[in-house]
Protein backbone atom coordinates (compact mmCIF):
# COMPACT_ATOMS: atom_id res chain seq x y z
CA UNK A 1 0.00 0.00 0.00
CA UNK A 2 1.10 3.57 -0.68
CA UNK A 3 0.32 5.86 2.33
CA UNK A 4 1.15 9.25 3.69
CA UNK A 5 3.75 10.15 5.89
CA UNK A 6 1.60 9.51 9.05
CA UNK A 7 0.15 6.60 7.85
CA UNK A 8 4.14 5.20 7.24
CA UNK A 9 4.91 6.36 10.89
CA UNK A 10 2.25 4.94 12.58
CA UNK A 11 1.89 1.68 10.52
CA UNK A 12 -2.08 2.98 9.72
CA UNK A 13 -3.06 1.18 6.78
CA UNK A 14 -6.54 2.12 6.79
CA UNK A 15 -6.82 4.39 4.18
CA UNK A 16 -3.67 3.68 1.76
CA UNK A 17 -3.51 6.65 -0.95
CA UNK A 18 -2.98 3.39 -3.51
CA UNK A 19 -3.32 -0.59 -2.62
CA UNK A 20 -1.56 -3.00 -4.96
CA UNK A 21 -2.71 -6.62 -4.18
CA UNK A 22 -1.90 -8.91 -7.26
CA UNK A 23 1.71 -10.14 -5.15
CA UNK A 24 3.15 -9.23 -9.09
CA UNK A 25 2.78 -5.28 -9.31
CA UNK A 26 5.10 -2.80 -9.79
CA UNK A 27 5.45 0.78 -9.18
CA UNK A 28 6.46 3.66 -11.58
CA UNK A 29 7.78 6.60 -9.62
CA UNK A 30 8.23 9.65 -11.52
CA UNK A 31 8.71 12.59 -9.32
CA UNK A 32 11.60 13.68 -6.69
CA UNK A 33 10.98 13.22 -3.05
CA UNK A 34 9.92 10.47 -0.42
CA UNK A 35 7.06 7.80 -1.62
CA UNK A 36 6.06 5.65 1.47
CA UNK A 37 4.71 1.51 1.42
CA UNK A 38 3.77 -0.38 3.71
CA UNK A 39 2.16 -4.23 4.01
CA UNK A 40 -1.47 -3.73 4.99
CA UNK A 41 -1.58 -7.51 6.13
CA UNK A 42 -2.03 -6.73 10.40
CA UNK A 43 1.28 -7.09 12.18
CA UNK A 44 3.42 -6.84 8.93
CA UNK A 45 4.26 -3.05 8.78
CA UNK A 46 4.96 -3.64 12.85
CA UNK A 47 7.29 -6.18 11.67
CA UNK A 48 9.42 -3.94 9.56
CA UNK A 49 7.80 -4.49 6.25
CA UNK A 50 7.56 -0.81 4.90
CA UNK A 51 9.68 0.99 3.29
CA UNK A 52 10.59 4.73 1.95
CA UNK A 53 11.80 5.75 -1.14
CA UNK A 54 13.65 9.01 -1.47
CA UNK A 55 14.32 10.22 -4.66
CA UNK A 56 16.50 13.24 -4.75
CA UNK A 57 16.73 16.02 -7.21
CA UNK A 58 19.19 16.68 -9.08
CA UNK A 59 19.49 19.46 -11.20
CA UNK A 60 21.64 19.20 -14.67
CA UNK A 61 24.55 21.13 -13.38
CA UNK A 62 25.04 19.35 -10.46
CA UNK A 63 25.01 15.53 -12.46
CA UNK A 64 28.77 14.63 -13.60
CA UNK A 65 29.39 13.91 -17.41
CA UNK A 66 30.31 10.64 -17.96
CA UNK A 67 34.18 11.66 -19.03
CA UNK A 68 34.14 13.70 -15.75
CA UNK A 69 32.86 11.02 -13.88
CA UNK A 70 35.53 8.83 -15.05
CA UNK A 71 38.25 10.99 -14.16
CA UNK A 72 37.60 11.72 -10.59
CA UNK A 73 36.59 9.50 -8.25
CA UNK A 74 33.54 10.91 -5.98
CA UNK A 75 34.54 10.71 -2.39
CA UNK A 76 32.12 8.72 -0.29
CA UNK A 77 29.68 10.80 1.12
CA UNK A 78 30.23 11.10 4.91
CA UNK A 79 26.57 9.03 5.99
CA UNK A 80 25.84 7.16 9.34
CA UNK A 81 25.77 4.04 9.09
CA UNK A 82 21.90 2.16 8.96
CA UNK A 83 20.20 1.33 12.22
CA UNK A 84 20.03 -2.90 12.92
CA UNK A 85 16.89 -4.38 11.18
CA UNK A 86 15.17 -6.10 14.34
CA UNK A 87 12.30 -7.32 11.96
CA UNK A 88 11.73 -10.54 11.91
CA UNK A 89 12.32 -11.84 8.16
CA UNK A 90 10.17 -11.63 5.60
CA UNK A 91 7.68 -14.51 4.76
CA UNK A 92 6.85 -14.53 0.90
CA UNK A 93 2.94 -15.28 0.39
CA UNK A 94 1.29 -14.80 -2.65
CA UNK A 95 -1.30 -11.65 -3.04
CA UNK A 96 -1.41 -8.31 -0.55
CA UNK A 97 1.87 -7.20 -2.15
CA UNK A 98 3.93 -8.99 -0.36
CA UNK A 99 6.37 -9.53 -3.01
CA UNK A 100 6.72 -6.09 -3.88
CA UNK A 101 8.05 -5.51 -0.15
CA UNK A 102 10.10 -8.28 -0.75
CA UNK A 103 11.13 -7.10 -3.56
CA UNK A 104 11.73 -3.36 -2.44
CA UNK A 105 13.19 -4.83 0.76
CA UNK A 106 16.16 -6.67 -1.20
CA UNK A 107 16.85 -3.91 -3.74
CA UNK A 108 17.48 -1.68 -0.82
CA UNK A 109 19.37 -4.13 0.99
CA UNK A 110 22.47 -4.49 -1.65
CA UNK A 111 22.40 -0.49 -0.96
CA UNK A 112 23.93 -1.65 2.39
């Protein structure tokens, strides 16, 4: 489900701005800033299984051409490491999205 701020903080799934239930959709996100999921199955989202997506902006001038970006190495940006995950793991099951959070939930780990 895709859900408001709030809704993401508070794991309140009962009015999602967009539910996805198939267990095989996919999201298209086209605009900058933070989109926020979260399992609407009860106990899931209290489980860990949510997740938000920050897309930054980044204006033309700012992007690297690809020669530049070749010849200097970007120094690693200076970012606290992630809390521990304390969730217990995820349980695949077909329908409810679950494998979209899945999904989401092992792109963003290989971020780690």
């Amino acid at each position: 489900m895709r859900v408001t701020h709030a809704m993401y903080k508070s794991c309140n799934a009962s009015s999602p701005l967009t539910t996805m239930s198939t267990g095989n959709d996919t999201i298209k996100i086209t605009n900058y800033g933070h989109h926020f999921f979260l399992c609407g199955i009860p106990g899931h989202c209290q489980a860990g299984q949510k997740v938000d997506i920050n897309v930054v902006k980044v204006s033309a001038a700012a992007a690297p051409s690809p020669t530049s970006a070749m010849a200097s190495p970007v120094p690693p940006a200076n970012v606290p490491a992630p809390s521990p995950n304390n969730a217990a793991p995820f349980i695949v099951v077909k329908g409810a999205g679950i494998a979209l959070m899945t999904l989401l939930a092992l792109a963003l780990s290989s971020y780690a």
